[in-house]
N, C-alpha and C. Protein backbone atom coordinates (compact mmCIF):
# COMPACT_ATOMS: atom_id res chain seq x y z
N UNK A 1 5.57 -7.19 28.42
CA UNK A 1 5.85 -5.90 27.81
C UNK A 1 6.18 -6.04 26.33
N UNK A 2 7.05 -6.80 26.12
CA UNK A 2 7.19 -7.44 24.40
C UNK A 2 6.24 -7.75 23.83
N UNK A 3 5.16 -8.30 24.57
CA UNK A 3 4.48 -8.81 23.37
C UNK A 3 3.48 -7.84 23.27
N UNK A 4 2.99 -6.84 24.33
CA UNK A 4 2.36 -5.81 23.69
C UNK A 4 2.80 -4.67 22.73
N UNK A 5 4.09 -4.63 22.82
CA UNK A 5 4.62 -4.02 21.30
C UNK A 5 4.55 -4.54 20.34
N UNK A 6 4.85 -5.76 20.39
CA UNK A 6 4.86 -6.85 19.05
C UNK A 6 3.16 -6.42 18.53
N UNK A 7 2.38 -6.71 19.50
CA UNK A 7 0.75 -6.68 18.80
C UNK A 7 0.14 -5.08 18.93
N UNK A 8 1.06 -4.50 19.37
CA UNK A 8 0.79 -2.51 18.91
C UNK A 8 1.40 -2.27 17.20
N UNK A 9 2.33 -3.13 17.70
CA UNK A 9 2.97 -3.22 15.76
C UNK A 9 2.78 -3.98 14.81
N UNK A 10 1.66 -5.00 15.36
CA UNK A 10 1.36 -5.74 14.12
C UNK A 10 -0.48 -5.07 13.80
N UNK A 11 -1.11 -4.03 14.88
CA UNK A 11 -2.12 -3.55 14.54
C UNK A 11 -1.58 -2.32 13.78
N UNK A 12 -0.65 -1.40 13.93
CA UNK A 12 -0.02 -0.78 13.19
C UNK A 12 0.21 -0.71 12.33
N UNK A 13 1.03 -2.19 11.56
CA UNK A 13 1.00 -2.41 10.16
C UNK A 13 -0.24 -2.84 9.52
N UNK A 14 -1.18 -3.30 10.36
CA UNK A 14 -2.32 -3.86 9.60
C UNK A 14 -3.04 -2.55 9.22
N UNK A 15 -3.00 -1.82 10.42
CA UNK A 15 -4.31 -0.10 10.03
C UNK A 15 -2.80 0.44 8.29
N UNK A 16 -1.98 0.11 8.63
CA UNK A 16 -1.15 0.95 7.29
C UNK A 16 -1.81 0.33 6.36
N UNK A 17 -1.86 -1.02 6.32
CA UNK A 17 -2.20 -1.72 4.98
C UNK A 17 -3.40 -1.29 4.16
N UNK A 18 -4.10 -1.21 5.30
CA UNK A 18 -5.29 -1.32 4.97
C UNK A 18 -5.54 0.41 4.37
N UNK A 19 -4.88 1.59 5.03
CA UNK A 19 -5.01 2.49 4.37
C UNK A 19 -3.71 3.06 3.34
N UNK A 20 -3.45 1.94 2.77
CA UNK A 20 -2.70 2.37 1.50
C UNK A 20 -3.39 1.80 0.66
N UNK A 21 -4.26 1.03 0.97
CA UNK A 21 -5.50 -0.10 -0.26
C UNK A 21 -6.36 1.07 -0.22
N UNK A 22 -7.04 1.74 0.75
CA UNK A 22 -7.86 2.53 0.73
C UNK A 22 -7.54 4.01 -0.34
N UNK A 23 -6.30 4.41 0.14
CA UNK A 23 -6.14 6.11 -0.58
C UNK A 23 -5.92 5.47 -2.32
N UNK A 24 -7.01 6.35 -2.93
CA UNK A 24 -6.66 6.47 -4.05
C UNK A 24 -6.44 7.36 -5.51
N UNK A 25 -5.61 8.65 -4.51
CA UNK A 25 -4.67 9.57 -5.12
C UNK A 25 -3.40 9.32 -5.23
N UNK A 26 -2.82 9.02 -6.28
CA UNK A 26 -1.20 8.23 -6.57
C UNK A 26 -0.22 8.98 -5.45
N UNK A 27 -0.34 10.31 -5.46
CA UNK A 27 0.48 10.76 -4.60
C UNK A 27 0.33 10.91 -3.22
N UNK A 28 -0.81 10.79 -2.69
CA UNK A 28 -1.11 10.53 -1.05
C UNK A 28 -1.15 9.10 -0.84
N UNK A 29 -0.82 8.12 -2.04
CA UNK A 29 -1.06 6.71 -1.79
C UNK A 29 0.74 6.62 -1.70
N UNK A 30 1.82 7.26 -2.18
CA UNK A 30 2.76 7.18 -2.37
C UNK A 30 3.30 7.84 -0.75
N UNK A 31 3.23 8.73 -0.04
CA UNK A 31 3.07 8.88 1.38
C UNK A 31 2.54 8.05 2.57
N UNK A 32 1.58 7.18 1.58
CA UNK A 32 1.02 6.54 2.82
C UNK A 32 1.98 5.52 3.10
N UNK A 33 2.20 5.15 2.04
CA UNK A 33 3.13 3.89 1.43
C UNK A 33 4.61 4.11 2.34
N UNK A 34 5.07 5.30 2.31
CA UNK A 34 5.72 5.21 2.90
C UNK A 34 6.26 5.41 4.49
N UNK A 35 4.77 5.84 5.04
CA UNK A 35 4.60 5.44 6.51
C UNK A 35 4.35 4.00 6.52
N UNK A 36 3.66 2.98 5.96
CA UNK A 36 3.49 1.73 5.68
C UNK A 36 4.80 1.23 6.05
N UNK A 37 6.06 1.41 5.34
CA UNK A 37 7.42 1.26 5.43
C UNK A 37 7.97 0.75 6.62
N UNK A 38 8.26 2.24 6.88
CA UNK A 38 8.35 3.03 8.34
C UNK A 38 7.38 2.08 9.10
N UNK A 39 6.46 1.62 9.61
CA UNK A 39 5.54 0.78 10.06
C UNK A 39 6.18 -0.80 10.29
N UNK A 40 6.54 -1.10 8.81
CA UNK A 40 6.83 -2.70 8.72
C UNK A 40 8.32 -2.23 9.25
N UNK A 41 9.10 -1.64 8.86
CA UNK A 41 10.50 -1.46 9.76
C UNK A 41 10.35 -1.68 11.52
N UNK A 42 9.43 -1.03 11.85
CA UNK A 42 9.32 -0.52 13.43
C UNK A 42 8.49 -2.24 14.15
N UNK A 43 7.75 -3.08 13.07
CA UNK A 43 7.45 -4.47 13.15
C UNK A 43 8.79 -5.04 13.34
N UNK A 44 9.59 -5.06 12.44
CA UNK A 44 11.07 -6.10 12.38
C UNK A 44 11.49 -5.61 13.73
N UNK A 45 12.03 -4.40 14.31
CA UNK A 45 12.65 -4.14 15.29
C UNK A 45 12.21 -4.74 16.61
N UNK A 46 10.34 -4.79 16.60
CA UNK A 46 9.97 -5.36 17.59
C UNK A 46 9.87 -6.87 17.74
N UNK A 47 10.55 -7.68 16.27
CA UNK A 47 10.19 -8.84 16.60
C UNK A 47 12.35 -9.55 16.40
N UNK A 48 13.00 -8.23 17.08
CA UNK A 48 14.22 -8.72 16.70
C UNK A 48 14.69 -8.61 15.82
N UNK A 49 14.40 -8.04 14.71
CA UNK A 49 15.28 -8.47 13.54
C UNK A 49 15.93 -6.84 12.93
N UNK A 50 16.81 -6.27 13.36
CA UNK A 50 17.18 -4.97 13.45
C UNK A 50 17.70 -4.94 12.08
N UNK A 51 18.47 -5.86 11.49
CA UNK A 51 18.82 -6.04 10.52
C UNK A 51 18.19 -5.68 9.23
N UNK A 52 17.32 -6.47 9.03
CA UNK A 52 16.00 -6.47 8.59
C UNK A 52 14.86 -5.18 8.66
N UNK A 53 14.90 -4.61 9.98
CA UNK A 53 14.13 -3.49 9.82
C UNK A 53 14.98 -2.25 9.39
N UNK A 54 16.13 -2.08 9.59
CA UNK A 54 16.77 -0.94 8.96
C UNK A 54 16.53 -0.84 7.11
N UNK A 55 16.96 -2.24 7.22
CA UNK A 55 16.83 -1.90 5.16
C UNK A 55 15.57 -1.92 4.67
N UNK A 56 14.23 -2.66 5.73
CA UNK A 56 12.85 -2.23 5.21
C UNK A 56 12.93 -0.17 5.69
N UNK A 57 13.41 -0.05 6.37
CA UNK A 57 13.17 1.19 7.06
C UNK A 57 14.15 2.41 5.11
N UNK A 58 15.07 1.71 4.95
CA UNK A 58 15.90 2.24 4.04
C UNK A 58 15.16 2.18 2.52
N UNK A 59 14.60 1.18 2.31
CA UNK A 59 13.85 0.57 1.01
C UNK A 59 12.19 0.90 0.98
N UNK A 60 11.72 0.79 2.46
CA UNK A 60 9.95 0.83 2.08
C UNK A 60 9.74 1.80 2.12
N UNK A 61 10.51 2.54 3.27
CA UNK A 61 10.31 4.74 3.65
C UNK A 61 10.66 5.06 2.40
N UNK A 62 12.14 5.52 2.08
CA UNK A 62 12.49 6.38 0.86
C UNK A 62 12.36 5.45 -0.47
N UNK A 63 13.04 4.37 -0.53
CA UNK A 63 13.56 3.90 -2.18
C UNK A 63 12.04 3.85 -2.79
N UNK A 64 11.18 3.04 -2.56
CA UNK A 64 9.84 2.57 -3.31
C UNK A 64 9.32 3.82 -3.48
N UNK A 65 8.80 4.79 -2.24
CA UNK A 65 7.67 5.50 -2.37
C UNK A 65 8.96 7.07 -3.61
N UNK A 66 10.05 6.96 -3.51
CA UNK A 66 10.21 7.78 -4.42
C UNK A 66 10.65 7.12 -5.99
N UNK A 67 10.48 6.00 -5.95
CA UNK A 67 10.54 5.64 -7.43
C UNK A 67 8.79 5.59 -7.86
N UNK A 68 8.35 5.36 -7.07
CA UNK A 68 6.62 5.71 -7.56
C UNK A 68 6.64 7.37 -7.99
N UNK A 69 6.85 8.32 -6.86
CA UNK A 69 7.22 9.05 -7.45
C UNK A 69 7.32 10.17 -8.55
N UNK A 70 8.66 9.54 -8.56
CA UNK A 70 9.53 9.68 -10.15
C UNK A 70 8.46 9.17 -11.13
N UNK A 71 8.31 7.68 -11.55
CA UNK A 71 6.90 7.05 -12.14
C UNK A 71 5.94 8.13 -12.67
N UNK A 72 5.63 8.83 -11.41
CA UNK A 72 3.98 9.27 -11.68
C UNK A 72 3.95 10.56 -12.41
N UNK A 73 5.63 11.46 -12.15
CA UNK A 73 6.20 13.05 -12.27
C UNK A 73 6.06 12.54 -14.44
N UNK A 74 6.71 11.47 -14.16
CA UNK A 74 7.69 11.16 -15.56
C UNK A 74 5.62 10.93 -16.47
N UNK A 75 5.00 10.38 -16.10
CA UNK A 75 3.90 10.11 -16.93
C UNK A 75 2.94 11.24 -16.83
N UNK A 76 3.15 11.95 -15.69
CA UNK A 76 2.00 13.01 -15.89
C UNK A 76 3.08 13.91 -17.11
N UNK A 77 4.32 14.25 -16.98
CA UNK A 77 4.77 14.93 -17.94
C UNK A 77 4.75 14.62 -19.21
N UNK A 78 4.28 13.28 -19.85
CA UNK A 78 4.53 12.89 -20.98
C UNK A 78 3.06 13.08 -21.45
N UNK A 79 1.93 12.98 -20.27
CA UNK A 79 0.63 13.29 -20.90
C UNK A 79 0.47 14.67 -21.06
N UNK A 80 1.35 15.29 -20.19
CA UNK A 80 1.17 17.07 -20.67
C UNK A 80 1.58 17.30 -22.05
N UNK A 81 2.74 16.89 -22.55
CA UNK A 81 3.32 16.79 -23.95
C UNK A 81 2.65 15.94 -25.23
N UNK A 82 1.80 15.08 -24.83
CA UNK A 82 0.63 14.64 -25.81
C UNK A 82 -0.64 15.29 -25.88
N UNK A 83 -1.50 15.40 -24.78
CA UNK A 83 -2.37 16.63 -25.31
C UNK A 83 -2.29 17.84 -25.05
């Protein structure tokens, strides 16, 4: 029973990977990214490491995909103000 979660969650993270390489709209790549997260979190949990998947779950879900973000808000606004 474990190890078919373990390899439901390591095809899981692999289909994420592969479609956050794929999307290439900053802001649906920034969503995907953060199911990706959410993904590699729900990996740690199945391979034990709860520890570990909470702060990927805390850092890959919210922190990254909203400092991209912020990033993308802050440069599209600075190109509105140049041309």
């Amino acid at each position: 029973m474990t190890e078919a979660v373990q390899i439901a969650a390591l095809l899981l993270v692999a289909a994420g990977g592969t479609a956050v390489v794929l999307v290439r709209e900053p802001l649906r790549q920034a969503v995907v990214l953060s199911f990706y997260g959410l993904a590699l979190g729900i990996l740690f949990f199945a391979f034990q490491a709860p520890d570990v998947g909470l702060s990927q779950i805390a850092v890959g879900s919210v922190g990254v995909p909203l400092m991209l973000l912020l990033t993308i808000a802050k440069v599209r606004k600075r190109e509105r103000e140049e041309g």
